[in-house]
Protein backbone atom coordinates (compact mmCIF):
# COMPACT_ATOMS: atom_id res chain seq x y z
CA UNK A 1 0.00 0.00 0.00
CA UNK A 2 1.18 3.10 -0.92
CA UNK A 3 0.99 6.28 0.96
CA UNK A 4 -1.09 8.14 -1.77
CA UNK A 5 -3.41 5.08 -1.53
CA UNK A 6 -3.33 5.40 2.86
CA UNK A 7 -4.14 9.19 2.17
CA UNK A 8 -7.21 8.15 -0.49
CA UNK A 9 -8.44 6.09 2.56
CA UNK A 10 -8.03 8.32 5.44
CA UNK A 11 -9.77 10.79 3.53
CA UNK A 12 -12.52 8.80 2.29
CA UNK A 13 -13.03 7.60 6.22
CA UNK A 14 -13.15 11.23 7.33
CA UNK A 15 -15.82 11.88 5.08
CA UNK A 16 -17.58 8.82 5.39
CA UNK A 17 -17.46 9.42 9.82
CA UNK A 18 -18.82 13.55 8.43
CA UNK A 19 -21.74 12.49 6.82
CA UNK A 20 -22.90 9.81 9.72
CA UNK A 21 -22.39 12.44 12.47
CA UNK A 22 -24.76 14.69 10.27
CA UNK A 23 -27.34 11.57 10.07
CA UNK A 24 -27.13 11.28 13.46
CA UNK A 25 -27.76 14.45 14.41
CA UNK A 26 -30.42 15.18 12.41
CA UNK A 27 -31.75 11.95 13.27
CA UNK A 28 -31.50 13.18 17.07
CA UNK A 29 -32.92 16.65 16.45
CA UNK A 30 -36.06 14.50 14.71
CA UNK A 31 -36.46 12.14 17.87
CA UNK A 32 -36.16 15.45 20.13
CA UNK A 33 -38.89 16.99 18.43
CA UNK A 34 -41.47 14.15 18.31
CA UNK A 35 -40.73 13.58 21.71
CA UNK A 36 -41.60 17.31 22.69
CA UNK A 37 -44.35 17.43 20.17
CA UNK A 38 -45.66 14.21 22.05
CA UNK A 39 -44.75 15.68 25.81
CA UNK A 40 -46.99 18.93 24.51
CA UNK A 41 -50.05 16.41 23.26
CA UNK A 42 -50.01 14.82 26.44
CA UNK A 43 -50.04 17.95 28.66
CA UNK A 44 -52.77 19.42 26.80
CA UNK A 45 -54.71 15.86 27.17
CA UNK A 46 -53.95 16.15 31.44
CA UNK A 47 -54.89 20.37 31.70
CA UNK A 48 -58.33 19.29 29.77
CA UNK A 49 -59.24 16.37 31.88
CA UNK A 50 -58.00 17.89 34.83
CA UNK A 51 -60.32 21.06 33.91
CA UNK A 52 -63.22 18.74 33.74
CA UNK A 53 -62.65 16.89 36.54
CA UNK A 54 -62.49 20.46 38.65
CA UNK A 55 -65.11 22.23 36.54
CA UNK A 56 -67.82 18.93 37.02
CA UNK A 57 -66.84 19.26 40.91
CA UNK A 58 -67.67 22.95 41.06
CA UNK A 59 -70.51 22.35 39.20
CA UNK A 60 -71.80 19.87 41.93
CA UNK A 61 -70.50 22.23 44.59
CA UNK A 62 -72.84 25.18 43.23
CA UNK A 63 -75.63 22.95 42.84
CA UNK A 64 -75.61 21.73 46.08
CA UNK A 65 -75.14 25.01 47.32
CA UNK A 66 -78.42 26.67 45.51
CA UNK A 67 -80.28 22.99 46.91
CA UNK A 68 -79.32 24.05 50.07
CA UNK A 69 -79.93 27.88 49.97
CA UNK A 70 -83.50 26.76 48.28
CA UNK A 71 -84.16 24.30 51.07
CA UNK A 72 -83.00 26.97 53.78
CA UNK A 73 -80.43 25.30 55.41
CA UNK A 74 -77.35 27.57 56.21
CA UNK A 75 -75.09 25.10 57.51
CA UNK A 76 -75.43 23.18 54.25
CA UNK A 77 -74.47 26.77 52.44
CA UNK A 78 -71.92 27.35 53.84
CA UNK A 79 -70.25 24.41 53.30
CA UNK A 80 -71.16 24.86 49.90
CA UNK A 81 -69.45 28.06 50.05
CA UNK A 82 -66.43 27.16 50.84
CA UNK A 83 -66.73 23.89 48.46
CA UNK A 84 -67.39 26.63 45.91
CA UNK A 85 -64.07 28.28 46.87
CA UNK A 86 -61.83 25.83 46.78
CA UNK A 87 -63.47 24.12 43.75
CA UNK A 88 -62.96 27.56 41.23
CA UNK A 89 -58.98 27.85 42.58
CA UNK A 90 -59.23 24.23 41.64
CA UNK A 91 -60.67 25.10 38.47
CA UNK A 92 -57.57 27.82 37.99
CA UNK A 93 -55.58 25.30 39.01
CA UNK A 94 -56.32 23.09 35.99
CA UNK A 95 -56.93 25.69 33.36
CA UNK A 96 -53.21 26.88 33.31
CA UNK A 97 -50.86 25.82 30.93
CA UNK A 98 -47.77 24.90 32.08
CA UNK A 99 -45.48 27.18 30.64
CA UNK A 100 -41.25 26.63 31.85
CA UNK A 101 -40.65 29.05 34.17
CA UNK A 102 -38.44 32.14 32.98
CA UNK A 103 -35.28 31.69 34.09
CA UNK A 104 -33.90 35.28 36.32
CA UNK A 105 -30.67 37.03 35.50
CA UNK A 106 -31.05 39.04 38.81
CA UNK A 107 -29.70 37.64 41.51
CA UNK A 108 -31.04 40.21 44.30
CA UNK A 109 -33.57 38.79 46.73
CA UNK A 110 -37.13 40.56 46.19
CA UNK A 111 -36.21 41.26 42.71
CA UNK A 112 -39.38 38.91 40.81
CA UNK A 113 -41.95 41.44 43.43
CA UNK A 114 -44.98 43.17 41.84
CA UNK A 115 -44.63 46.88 42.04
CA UNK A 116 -46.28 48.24 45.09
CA UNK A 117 -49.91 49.35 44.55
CA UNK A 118 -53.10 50.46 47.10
CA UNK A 119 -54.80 47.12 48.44
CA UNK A 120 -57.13 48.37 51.41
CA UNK A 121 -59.44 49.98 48.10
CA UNK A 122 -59.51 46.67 46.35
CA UNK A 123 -60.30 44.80 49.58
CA UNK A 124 -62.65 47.22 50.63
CA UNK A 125 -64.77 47.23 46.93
CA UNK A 126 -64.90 43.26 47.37
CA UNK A 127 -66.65 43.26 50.51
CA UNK A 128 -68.76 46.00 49.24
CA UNK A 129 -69.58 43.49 46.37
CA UNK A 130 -70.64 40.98 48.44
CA UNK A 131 -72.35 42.30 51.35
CA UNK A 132 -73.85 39.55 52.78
CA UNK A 133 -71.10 37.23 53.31
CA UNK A 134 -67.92 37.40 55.44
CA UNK A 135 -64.15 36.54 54.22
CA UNK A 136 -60.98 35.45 55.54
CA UNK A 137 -58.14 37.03 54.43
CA UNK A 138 -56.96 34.45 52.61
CA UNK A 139 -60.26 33.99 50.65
CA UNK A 140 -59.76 37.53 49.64
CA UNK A 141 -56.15 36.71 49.02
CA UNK A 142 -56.73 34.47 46.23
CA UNK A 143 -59.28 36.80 44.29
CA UNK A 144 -57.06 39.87 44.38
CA UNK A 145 -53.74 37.20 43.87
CA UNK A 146 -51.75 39.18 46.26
CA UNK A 147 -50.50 38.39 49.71
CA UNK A 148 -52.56 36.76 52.43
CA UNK A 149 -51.00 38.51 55.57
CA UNK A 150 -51.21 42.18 53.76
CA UNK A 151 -54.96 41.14 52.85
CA UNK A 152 -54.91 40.44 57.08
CA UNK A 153 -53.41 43.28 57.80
CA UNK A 154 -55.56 45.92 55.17
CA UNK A 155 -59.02 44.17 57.14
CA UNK A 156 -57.71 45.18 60.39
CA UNK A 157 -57.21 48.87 59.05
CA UNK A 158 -60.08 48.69 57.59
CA UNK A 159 -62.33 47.41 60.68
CA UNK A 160 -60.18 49.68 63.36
CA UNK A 161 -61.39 52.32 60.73
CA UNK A 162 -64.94 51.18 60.88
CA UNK A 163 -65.55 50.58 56.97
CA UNK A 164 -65.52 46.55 57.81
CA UNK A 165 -66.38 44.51 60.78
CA UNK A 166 -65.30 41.31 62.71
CA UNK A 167 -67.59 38.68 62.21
CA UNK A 168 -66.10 36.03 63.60
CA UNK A 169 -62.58 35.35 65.44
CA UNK A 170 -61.60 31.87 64.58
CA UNK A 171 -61.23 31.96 62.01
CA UNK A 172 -61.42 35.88 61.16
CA UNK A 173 -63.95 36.72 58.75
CA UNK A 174 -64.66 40.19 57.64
CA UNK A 175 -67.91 41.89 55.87
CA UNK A 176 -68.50 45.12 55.07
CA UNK A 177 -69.94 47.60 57.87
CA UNK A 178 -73.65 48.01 57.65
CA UNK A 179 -74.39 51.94 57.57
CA UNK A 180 -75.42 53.26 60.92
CA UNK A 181 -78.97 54.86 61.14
CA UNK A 182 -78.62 58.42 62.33
C-alpha cells in the first residue's frame, strides 16, 4: 500500500465518519422533536381532563349550594361556600398551561416582586360586592392574587377604621360595615 493510496483512505473515512455524524444528528434533532411534540399532546390531554374533573366538581358544589340555599339550610351553604371556593382555585388550578418558568438574571432577593400598589381599596370594593357574606383574608387573598398577611393586615385597618367589621374570630372573617342609622 502506498501512501497516496493510505491518504485516499483516510480521507474517504473522514468523510464517510462527516456524513454519519450529520445523520445522526439530524436523526437526534427529529427524535427530540417528536418527543416534545408528544410531551406537549399529552399535557394538553392532562390540563383538559383535569379542567373537567375540577369544573364537574364545582358544578356539583354550586348545585348543592343553591339545593341548600333553596331548602333553607345555612349550615349546608356554607359548606357549599367554601366547596365553591376551593373548587374555582381548583378550576384555575387546571386551566393553566404549564409554561417553563423564565429563568432570572437578577440575583437580588425581592427582585421577581410586583410593584407596590393600594390594596385596602380593592379589599374594601370586594366586601362592598358581596355584602352579605364574610371573608378570611386568605379567601380575599386568592381573588385579588396578592398576599394573604397584607390582605390580614388591610381588614384590620379597615375594621379599626370602621368601613368593615369582625364577624367572627376563629377563624377571622370580615364583611363590610352596615351603615349606621342616624
Amino acid at each position: 500500500m502506498s501512501l497516496q493510496d493510505a491518504m485516499r483512505i483516510l480521507e474517504q473515512e473522514a468523510d464517510r465518519r462527516a456524513t454519519a455524524e450529520a445523520e445522526l444528528a439530524r436523526a437526534q434533532a427529529e427524535e427530540d422533536a417528536r418527543r416534545q411534540q408528544a410531551a406537549q399532546a399529552l399535557a394538553k390531554a392532562r390540563m383538559v381532563e383535569d379542567a373537567r374533573q375540577a369544573l364537574t366538581d364545582l358544578l356539583t358544589a354550586v348545585t348543592t349550594t343553591y339545593a341548600a340555599l333553596l331548602a333553607d339550610d345555612e349550615a349546608a351553604f356554607a359548606t357549599g361556600l367554601e366547596s365553591i371556593y376551593g373548587g374555582t382555585a381548583d378550576v384555575r388550578k387546571a386551566a393553566r398551561v404549564s409554561q417553563p418558568k423564565a429563568t432570572s438574571t437578577t440575583a437580588a432577593w425581592g427582585s421577581n416582586r410586583n410593584a407596590p400598589r393600594p390594596l385596602r381599596p380593592h379589599v374594601l370594593e370586594h366586601l362592598i360586592k358581596h355584602p352579605d357574606l364574610a371573608f378570611t383574608a386568605n379567601e380575599i387573598a386568592k381573588v385579588l392574587n396578592r398576599s394573604s398577611g397584607a390582605v390580614a393586615n388591610a381588614l384590620d385597618t379597615l375594621a379599626r377604621n370602621g368601613e368593615a367589621e369582625l364577624v367572627s374570630e376563629r377563624p377571622s372573617r370580615f364583611r363590610a360595615a352596615k351603615p349606621q342609622d342616624a
